[in-house]
N, C-alpha and C. Protein backbone atom coordinates (compact mmCIF):
# COMPACT_ATOMS: atom_id res chain seq x y z
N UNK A 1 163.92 83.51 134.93
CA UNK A 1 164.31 83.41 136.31
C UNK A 1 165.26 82.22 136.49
N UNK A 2 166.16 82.43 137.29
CA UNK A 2 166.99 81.32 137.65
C UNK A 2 166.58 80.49 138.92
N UNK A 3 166.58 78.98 138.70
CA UNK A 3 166.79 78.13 139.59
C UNK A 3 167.54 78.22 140.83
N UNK A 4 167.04 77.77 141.71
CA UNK A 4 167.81 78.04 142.99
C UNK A 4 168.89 76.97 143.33
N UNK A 5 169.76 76.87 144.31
CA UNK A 5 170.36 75.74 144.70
C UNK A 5 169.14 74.73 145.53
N UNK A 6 169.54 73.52 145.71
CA UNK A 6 168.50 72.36 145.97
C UNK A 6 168.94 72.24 147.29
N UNK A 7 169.54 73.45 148.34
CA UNK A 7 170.29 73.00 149.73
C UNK A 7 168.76 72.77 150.78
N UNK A 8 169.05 72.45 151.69
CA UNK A 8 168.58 72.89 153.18
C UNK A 8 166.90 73.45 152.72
N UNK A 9 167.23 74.79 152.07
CA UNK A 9 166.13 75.55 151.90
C UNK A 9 164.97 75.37 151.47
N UNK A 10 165.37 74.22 150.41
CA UNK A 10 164.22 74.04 149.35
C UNK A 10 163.60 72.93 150.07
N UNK A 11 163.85 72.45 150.95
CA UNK A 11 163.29 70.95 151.98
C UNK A 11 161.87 71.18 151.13
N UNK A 12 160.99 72.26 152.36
CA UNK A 12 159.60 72.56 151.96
C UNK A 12 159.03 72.21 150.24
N UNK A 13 159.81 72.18 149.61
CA UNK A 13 159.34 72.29 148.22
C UNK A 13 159.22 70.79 147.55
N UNK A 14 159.74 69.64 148.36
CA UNK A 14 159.20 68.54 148.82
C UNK A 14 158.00 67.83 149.13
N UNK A 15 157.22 66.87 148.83
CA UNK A 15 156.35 66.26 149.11
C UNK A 15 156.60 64.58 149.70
N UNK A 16 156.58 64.58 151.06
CA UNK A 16 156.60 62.92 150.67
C UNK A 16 155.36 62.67 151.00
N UNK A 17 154.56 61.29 150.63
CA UNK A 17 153.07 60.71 150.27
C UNK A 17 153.25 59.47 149.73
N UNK A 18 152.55 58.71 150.10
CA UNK A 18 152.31 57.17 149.36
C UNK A 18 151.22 57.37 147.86
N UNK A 19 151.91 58.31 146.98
CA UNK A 19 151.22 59.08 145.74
C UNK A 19 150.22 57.85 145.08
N UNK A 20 151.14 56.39 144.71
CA UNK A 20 150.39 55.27 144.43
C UNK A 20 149.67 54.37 145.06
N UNK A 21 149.42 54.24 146.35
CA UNK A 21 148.87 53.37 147.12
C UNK A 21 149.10 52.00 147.38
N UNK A 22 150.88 52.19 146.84
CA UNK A 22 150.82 50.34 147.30
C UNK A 22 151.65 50.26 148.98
N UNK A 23 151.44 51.46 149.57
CA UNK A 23 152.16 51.19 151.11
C UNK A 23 153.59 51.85 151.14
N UNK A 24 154.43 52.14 150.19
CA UNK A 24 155.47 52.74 150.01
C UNK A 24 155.66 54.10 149.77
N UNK A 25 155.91 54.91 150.46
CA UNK A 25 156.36 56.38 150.56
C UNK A 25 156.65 57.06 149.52
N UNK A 26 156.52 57.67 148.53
CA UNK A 26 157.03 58.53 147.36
C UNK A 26 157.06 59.78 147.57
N UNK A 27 157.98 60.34 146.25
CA UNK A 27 158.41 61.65 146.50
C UNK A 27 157.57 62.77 145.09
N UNK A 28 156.80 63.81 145.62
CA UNK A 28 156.91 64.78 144.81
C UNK A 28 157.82 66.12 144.56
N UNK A 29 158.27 66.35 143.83
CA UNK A 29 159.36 67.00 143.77
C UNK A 29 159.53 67.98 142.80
N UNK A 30 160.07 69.12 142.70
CA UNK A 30 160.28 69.95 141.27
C UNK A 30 161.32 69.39 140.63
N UNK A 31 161.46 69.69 139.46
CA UNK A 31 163.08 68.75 138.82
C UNK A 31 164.02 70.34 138.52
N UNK A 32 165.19 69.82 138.10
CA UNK A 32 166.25 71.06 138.45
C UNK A 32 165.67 72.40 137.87
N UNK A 33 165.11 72.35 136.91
CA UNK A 33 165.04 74.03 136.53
C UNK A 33 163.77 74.24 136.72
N UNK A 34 162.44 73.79 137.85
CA UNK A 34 161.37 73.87 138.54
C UNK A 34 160.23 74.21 137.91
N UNK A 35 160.57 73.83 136.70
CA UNK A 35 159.55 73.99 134.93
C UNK A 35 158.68 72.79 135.33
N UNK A 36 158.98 71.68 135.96
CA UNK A 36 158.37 70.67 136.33
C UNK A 36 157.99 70.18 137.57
N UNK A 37 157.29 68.90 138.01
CA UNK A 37 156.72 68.04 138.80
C UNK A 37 157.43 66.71 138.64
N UNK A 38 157.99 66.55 139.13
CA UNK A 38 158.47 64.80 139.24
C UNK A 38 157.77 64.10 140.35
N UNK A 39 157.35 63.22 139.92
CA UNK A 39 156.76 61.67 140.73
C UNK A 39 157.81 60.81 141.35
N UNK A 40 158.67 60.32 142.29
CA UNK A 40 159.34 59.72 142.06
C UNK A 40 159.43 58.72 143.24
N UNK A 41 159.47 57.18 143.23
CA UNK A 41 159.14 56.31 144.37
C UNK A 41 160.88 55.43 144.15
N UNK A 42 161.07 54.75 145.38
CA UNK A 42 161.86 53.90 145.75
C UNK A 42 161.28 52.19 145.97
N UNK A 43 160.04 52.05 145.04
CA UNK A 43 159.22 50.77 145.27
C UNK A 43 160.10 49.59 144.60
N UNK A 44 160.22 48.33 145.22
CA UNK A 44 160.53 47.41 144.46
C UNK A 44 161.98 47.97 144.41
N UNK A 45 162.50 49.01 145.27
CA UNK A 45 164.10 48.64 145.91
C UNK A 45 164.63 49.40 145.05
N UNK A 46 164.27 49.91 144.35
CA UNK A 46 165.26 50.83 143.08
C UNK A 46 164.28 52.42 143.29
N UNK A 47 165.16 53.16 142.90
CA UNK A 47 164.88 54.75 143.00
C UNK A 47 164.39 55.00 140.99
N UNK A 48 163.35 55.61 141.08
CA UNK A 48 163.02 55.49 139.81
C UNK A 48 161.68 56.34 139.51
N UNK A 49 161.43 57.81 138.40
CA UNK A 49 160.20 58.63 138.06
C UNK A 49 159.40 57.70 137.51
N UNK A 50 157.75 57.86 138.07
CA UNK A 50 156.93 57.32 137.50
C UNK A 50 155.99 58.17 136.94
N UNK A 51 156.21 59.19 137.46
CA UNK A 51 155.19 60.12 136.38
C UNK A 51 155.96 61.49 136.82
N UNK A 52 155.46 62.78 135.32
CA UNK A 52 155.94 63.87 135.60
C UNK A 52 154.90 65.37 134.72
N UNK A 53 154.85 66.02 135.73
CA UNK A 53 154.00 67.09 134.39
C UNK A 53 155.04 68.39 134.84
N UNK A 54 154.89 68.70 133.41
CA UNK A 54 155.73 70.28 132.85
C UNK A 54 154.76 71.12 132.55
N UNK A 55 155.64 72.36 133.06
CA UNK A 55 154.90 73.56 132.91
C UNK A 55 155.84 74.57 132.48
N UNK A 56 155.05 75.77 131.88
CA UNK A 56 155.86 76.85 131.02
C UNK A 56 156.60 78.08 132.21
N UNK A 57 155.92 77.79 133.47
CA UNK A 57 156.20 78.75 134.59
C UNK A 57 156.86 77.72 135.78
N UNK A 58 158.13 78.58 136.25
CA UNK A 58 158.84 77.80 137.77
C UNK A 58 157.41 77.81 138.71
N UNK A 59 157.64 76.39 139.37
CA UNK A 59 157.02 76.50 140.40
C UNK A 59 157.51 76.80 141.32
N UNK A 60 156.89 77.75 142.16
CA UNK A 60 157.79 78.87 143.47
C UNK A 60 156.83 78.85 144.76
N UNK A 61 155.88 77.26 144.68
CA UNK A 61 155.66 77.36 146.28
C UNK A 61 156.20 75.81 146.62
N UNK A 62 155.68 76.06 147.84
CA UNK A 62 155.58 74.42 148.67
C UNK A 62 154.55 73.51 147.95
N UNK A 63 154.77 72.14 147.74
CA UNK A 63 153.78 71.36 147.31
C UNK A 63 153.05 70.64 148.50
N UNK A 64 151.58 70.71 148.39
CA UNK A 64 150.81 70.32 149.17
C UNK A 64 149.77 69.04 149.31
N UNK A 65 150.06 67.82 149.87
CA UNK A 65 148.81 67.36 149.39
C UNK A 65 147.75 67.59 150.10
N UNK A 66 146.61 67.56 148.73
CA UNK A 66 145.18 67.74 149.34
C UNK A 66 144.46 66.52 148.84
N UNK A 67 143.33 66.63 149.36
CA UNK A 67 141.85 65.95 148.88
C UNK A 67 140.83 67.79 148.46
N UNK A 68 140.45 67.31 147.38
CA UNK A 68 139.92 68.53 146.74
C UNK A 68 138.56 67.75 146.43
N UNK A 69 137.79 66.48 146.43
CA UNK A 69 136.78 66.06 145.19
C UNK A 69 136.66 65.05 147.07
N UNK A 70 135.17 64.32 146.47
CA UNK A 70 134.38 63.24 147.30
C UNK A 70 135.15 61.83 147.05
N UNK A 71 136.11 61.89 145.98
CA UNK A 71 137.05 60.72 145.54
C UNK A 71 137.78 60.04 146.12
N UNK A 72 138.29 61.39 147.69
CA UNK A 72 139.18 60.43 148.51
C UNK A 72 140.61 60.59 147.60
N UNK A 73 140.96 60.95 146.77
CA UNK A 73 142.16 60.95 145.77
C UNK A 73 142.78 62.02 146.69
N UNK A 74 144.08 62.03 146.64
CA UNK A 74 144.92 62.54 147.09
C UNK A 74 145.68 63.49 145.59
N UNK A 75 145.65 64.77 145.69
CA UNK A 75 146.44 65.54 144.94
C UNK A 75 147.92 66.75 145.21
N UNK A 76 148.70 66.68 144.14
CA UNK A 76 149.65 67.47 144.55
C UNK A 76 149.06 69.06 144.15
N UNK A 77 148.94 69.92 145.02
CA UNK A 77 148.73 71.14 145.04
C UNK A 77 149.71 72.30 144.82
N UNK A 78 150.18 73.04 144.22
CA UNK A 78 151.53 73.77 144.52
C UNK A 78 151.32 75.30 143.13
N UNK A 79 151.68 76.18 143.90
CA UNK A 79 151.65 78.04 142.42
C UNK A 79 153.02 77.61 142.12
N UNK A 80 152.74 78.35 140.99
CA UNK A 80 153.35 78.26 139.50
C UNK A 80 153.93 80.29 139.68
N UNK A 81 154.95 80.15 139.03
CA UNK A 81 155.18 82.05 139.14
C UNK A 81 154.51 82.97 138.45
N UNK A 82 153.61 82.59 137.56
CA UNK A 82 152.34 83.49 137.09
C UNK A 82 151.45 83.53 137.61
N UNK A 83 150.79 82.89 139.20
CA UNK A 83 149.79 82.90 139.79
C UNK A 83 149.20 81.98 139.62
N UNK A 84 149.23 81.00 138.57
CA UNK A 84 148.52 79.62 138.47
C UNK A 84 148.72 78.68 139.43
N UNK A 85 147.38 78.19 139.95
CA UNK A 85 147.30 77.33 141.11
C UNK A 85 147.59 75.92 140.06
N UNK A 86 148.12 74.98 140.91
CA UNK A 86 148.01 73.68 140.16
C UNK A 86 147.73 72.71 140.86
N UNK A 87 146.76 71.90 140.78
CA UNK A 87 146.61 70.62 141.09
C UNK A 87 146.19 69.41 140.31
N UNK A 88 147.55 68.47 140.93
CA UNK A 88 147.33 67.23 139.97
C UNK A 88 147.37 66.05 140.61
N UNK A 89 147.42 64.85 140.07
CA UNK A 89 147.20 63.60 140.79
C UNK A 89 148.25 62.65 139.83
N UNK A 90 149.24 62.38 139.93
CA UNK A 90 150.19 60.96 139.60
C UNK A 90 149.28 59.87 138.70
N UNK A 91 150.01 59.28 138.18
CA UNK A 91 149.44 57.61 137.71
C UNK A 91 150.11 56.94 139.07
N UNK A 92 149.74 55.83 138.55
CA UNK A 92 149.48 54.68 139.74
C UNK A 92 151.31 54.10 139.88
N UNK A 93 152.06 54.36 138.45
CA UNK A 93 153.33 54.09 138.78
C UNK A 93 153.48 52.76 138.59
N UNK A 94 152.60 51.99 138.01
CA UNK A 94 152.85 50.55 137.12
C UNK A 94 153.20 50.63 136.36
């Protein structure tokens, strides 16, 4: 399957969230050919991935965060084009 353009459309397929907890806004994101998850924050003034997980299937929904566990953790939620649900949780981005 081919990648889409990154216009207007794909907004939804966006996450913003303070993923690490130091007060600063970060971005979850698919990376260009949507095989992946990018982590990516603007902390400490520079734009820069702090974590990323790959997968063998485009991801083809909206990413969601949830709380799934009594942990209070915040996770990125988002299907995969084989039907696989995914949810994951970032490193801390130190």
């Amino acid at each position: 399957d081919q990648p889409r353009s990154r216009g207007l459309g794909d907004v939804y397929k966006r996450q913003i969230h303070d993923w690490t907890g130091d007060g600063v806004p970060d971005m979850a994101m698919p990376d260009a050919r949507r095989r992946g998850l990018r982590f990516v924050t603007f902390a400490r003034g520079t734009f820069h991935e702090f974590d990323q997980v790959s997968h063998d299937q485009a991801i083809v929904t909206a990413i969601y965060p949830a709380i799934l566990d009594d942990s209070g953790q915040v996770f990125a939620v988002y299907g995969l084009a084989d039907g696989t649900l995914v949810a994951v949780r970032p490193g801390n981005g130190n």
